[in-house]
N, C-alpha and C. Protein backbone atom coordinates (compact mmCIF):
# COMPACT_ATOMS: atom_id res chain seq x y z
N UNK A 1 104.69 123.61 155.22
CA UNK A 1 105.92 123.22 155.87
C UNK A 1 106.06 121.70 155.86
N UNK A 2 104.69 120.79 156.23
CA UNK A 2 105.29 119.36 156.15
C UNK A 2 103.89 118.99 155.01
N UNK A 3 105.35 119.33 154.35
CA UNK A 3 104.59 118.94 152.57
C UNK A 3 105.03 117.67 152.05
N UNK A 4 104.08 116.85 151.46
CA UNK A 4 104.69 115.28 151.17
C UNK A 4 104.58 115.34 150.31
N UNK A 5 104.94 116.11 148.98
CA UNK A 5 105.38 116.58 147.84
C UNK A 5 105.08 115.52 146.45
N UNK A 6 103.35 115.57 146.72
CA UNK A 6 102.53 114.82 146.15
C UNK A 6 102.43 115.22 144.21
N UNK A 7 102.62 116.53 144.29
CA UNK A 7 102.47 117.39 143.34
C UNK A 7 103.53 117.14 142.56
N UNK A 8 104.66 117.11 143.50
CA UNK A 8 106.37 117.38 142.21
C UNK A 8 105.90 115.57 141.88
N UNK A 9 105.72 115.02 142.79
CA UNK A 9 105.73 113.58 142.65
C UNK A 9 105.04 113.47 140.79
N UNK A 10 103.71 113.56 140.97
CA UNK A 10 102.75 113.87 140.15
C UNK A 10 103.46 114.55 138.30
N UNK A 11 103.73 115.20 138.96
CA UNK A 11 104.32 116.14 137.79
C UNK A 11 105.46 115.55 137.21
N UNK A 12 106.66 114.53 138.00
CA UNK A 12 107.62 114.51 137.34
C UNK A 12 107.56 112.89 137.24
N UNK A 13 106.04 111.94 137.04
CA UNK A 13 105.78 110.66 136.85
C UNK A 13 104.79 111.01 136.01
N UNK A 14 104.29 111.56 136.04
CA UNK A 14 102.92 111.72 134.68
C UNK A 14 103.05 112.67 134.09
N UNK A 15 103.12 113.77 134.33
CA UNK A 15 103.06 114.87 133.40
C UNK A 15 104.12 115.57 132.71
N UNK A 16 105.43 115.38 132.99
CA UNK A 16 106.41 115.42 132.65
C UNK A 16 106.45 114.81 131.43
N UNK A 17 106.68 113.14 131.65
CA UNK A 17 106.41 112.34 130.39
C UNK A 17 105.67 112.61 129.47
N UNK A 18 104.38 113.06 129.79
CA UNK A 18 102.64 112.94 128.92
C UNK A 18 103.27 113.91 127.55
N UNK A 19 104.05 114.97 128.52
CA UNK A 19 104.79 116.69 127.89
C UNK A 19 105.47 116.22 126.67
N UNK A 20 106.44 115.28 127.29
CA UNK A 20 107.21 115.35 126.03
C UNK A 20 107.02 114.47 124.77
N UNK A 21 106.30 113.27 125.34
CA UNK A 21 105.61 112.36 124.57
C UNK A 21 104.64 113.24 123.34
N UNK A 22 103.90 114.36 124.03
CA UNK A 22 102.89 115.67 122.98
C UNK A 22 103.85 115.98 122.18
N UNK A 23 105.00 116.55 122.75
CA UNK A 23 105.83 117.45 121.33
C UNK A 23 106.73 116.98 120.97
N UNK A 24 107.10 115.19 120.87
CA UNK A 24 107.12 114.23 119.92
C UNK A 24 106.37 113.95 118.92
N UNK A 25 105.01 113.74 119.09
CA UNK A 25 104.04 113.52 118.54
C UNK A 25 103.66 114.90 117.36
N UNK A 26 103.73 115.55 118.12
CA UNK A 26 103.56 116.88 117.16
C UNK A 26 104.39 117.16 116.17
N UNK A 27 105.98 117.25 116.56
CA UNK A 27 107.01 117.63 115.84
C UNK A 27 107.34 116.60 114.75
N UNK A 28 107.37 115.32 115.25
CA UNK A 28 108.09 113.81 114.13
C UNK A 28 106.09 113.60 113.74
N UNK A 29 105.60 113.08 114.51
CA UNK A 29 104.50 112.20 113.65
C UNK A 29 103.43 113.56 113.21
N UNK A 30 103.11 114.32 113.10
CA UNK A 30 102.56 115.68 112.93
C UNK A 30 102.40 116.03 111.55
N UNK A 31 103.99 116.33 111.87
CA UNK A 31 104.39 117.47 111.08
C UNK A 31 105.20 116.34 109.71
N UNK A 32 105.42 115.77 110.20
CA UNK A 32 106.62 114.92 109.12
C UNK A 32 104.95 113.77 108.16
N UNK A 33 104.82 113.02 109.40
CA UNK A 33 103.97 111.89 108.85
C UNK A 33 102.46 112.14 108.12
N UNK A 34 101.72 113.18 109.39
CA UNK A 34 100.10 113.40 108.58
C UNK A 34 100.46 114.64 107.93
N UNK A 35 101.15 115.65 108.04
CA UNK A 35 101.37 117.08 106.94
C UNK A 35 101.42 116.18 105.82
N UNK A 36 103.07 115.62 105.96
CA UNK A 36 103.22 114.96 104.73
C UNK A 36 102.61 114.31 103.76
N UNK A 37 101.89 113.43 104.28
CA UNK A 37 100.64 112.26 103.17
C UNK A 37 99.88 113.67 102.67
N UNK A 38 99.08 114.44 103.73
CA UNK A 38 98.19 115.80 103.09
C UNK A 38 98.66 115.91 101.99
N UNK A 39 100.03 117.06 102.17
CA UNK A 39 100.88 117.70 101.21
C UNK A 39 101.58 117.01 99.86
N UNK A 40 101.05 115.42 100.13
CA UNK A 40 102.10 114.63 99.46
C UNK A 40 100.77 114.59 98.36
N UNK A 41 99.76 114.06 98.65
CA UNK A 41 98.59 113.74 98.13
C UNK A 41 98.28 114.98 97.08
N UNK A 42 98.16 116.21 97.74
CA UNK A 42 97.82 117.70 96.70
C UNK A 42 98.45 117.78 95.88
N UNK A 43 100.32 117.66 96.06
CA UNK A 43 100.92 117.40 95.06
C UNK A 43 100.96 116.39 93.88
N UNK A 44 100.70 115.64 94.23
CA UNK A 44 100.23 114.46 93.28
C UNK A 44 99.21 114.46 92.44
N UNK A 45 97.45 115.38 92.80
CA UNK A 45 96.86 115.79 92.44
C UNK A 45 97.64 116.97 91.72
N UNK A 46 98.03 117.55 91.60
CA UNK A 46 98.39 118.64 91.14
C UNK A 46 99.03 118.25 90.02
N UNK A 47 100.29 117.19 90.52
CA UNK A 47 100.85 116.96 88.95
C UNK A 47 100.50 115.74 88.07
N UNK A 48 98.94 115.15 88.42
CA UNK A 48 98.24 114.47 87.67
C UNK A 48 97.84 115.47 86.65
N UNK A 49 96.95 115.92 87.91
CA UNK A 49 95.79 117.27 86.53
C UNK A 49 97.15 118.07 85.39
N UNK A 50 98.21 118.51 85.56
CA UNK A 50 98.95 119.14 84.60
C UNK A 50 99.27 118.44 83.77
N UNK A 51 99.80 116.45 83.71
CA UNK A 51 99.72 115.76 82.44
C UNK A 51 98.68 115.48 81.68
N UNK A 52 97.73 115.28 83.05
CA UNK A 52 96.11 115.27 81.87
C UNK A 52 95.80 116.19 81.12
N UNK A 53 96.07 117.37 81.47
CA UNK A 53 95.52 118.61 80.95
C UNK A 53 96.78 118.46 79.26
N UNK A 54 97.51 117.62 78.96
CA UNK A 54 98.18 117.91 78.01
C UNK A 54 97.78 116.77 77.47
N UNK A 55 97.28 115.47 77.45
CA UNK A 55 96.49 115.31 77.12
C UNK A 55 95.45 115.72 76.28
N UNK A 56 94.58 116.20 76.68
CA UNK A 56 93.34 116.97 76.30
C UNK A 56 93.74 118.33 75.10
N UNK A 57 93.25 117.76 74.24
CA UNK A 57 92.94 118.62 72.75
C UNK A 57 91.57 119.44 72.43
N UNK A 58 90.97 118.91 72.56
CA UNK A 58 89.59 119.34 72.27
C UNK A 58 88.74 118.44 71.07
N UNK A 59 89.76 117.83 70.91
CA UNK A 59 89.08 117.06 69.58
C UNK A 59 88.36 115.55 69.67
N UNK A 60 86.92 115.53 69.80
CA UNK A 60 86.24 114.65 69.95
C UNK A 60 86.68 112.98 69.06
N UNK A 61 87.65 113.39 67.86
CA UNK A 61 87.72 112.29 67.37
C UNK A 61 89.48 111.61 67.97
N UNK A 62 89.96 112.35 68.26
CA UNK A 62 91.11 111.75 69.75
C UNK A 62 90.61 111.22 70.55
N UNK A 63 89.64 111.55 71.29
CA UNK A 63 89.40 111.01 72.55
C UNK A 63 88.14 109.61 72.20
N UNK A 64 87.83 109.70 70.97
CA UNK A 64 86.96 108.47 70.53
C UNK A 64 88.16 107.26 70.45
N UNK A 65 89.55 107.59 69.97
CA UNK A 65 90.14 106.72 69.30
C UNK A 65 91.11 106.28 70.76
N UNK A 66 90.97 107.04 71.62
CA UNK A 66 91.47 106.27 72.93
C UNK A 66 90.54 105.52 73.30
N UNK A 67 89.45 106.14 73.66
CA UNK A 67 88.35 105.20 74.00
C UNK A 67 88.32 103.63 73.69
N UNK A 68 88.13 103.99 71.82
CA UNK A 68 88.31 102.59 71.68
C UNK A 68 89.18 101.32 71.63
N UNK A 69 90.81 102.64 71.87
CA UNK A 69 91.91 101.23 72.09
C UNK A 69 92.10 101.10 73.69
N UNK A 70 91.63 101.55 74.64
CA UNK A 70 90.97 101.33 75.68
C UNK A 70 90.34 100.09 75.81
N UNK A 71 89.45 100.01 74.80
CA UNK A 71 88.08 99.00 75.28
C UNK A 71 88.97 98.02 74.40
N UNK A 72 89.66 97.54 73.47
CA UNK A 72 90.47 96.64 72.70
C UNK A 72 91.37 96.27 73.86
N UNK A 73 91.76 97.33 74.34
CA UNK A 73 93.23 96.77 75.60
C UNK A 73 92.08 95.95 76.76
N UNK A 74 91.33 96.49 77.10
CA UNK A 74 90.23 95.97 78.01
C UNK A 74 89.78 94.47 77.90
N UNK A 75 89.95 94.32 76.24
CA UNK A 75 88.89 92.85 76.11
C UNK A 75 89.86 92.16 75.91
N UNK A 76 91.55 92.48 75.51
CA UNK A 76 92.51 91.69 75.10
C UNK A 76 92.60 91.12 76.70
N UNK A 77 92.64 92.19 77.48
CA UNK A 77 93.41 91.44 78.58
C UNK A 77 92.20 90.25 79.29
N UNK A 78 90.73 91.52 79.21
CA UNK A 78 89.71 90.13 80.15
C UNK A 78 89.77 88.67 79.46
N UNK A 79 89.78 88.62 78.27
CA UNK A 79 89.62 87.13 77.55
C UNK A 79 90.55 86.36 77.01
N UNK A 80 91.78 86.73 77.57
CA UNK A 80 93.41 86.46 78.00
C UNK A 80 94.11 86.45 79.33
N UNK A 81 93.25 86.38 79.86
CA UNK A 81 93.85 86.43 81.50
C UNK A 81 94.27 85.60 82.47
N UNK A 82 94.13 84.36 81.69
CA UNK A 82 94.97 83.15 82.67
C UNK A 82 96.12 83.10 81.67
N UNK A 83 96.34 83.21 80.52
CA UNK A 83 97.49 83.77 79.88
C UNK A 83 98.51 84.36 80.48
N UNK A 84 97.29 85.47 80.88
CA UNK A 84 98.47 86.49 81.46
C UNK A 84 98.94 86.49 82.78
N UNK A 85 97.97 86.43 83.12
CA UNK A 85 98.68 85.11 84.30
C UNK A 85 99.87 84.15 84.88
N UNK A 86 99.64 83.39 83.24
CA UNK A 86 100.66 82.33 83.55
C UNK A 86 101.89 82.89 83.45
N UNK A 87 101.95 83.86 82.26
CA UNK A 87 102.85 84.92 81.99
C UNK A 87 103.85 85.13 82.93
N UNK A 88 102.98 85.86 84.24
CA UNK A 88 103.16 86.88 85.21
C UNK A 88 103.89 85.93 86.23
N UNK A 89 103.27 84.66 86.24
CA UNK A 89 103.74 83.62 87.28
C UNK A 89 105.18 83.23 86.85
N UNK A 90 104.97 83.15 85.53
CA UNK A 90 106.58 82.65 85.32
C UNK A 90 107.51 83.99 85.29
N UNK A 91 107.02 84.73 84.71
CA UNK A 91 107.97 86.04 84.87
C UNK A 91 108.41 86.22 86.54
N UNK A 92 107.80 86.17 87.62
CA UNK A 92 107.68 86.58 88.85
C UNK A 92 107.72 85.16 89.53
């Protein structure tokens, strides 16, 4: 009967808020932000591996001849690189 209504107090300064602040959090940053990167990421994996996979022949003397314009693109750029650089600076 002489209730000093400590509880509603309680409930509608802390816990009320805490409530809806949770299924904000759940619904926008949840579901939208960490699903997303997950889901975003698998997909991406997913449609990496399907161009690589076309890529891939089976033939050892393809994948020698990337290799080695690989390692040509590799040494052009390391022992050209304030070149490219300067390049990049003036381009940008």
């Amino acid at each position: 009967m002489n209730k000093w209504y400590v509880d509603e107090l309680y409930n509608a300064i802390v816990v009320n808020p805490l409530n809806a602040l949770a299924g904000f959090l759940k619904q926008v940053v949840e579901k939208s932000g960490i699903d997303g990167v997950v889901n975003g990421v698998g997909k991406f994996i997913a449609y990496g591996s399907r161009q690589v996979r076309l890529i891939q022949s089976g033939q050892v003397a393809s994948y020698l001849l990337i290799m080695i314009l690989s390692l040509v693109v590799f040494f052009i750029i390391w022992f050209n690189d304030s070149t490219i650089i300067g390049f990049l600076n003036k381009l940008f």
